[in-house]
C-alpha atoms as a PDB file:
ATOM      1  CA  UNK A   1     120.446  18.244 -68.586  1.00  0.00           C
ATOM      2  CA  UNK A   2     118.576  18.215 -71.768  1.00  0.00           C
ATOM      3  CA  UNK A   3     118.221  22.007 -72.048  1.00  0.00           C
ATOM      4  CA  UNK A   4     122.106  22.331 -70.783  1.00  0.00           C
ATOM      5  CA  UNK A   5     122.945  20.116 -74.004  1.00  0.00           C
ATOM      6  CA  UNK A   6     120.897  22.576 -76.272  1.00  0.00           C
ATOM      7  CA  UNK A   7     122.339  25.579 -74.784  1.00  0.00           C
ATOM      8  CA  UNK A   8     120.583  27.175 -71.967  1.00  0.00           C
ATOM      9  CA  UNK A   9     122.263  28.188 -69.174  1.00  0.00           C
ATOM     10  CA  UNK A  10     121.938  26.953 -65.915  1.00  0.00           C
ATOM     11  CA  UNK A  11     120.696  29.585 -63.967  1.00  0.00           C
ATOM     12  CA  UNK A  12     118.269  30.192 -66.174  1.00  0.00           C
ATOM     13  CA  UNK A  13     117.081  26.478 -66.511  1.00  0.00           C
ATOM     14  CA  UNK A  14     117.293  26.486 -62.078  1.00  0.00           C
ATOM     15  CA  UNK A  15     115.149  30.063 -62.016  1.00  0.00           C
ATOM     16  CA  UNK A  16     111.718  27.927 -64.568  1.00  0.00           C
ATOM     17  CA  UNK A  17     111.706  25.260 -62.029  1.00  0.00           C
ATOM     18  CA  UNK A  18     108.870  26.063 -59.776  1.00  0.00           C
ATOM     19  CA  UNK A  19     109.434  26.134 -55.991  1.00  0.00           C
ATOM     20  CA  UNK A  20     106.965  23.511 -55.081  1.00  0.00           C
ATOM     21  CA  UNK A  21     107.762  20.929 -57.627  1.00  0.00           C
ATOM     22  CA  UNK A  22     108.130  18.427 -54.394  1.00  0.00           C
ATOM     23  CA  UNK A  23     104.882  19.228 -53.298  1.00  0.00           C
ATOM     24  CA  UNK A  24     103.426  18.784 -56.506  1.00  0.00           C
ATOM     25  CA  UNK A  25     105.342  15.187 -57.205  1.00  0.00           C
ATOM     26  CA  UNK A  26     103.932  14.236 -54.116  1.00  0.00           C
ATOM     27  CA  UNK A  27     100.722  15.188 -54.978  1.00  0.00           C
ATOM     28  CA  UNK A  28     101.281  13.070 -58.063  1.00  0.00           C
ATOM     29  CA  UNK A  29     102.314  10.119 -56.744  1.00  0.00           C
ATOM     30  CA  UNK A  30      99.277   9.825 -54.180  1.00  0.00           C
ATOM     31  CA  UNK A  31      96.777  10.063 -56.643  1.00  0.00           C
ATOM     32  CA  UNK A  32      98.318   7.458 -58.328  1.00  0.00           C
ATOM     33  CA  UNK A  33      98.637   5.537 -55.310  1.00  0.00           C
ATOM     34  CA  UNK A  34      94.936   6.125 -54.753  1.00  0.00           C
ATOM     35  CA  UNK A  35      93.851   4.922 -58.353  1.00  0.00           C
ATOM     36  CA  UNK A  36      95.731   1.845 -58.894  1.00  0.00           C
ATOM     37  CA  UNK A  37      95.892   0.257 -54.878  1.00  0.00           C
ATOM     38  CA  UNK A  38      94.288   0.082 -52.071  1.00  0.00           C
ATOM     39  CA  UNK A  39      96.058   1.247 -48.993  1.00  0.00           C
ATOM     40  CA  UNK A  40      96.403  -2.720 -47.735  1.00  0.00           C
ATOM     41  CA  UNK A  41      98.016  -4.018 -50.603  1.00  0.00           C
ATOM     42  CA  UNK A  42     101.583  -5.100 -51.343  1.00  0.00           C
ATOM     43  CA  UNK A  43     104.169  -2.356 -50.040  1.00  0.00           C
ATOM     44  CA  UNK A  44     106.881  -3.005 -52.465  1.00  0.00           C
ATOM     45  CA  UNK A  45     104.364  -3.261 -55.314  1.00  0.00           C
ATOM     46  CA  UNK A  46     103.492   0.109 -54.891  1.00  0.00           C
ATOM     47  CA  UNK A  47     106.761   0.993 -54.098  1.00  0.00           C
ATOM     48  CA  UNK A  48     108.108  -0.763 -57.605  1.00  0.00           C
ATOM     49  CA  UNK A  49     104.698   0.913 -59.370  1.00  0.00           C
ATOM     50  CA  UNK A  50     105.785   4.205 -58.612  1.00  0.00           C
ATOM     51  CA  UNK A  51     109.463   4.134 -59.186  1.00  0.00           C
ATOM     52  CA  UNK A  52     108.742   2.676 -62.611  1.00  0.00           C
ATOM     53  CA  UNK A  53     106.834   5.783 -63.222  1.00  0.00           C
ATOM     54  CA  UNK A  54     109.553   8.266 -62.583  1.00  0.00           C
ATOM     55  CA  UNK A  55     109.489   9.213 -58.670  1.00  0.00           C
ATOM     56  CA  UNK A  56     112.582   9.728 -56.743  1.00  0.00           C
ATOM     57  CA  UNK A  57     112.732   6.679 -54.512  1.00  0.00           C
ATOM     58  CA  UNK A  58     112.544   8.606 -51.326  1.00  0.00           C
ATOM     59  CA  UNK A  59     109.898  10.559 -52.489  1.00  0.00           C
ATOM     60  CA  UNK A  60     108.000   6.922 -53.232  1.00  0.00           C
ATOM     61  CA  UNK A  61     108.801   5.200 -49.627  1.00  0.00           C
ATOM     62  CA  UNK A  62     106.919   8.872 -47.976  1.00  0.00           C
ATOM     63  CA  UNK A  63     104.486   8.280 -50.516  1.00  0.00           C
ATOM     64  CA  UNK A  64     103.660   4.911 -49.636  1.00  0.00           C
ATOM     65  CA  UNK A  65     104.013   5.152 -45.861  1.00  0.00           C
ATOM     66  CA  UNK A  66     101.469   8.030 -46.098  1.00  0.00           C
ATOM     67  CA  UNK A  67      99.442   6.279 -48.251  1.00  0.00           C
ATOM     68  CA  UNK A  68      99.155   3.408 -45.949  1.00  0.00           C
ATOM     69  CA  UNK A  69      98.841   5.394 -42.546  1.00  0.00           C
ATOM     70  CA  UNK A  70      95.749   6.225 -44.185  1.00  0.00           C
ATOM     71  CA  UNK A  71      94.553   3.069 -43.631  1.00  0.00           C
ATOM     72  CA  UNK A  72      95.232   3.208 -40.050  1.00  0.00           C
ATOM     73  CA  UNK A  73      93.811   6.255 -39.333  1.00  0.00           C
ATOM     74  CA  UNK A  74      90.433   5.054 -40.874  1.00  0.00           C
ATOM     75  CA  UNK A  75      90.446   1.840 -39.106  1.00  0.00           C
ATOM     76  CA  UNK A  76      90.786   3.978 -35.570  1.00  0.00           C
ATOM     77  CA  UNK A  77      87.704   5.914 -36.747  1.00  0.00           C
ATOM     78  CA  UNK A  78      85.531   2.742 -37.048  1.00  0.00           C
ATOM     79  CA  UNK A  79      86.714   0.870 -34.240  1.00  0.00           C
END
């Protein structure tokens, strides 16, 4: 919107925006996840943690339910 304001146009703003910027916010989000939390702490903490930082909400609840599968699947492994 910013760069729409200045004067760029649109499709030239839409053709800069990389085609995996989801994958990459993801990517973002669980490293995050993985330096602040551990994956058996508060859900809506996280949830709240990440949101303040920016992320789409539905890109933080995937984040967090990955985040805390992990758990799970490392629990199987050791028991």
């Amino acid at each position: 919107a910013k760069l729409q304001q200045r004067g760029f146009d649109s499709d030239l703003i839409r053709s800069c925006i990389p085609a995996d910027t989801a994958e990459r916010e993801g990517r973002a989000a669980a490293k995050l996840l993985r330096q602040k939390f551990r994956p058996d702490a508060d859900k809506e903490k996280m949830m709240q943690f990440l949101y303040r930082q920016g992320f789409d909400l539905s890109l933080v609840r995937h984040a967090v339910e990955d985040f805390r599968s992990a758990l799970a699947e490392d629990s199987e492994i050791f028991f």
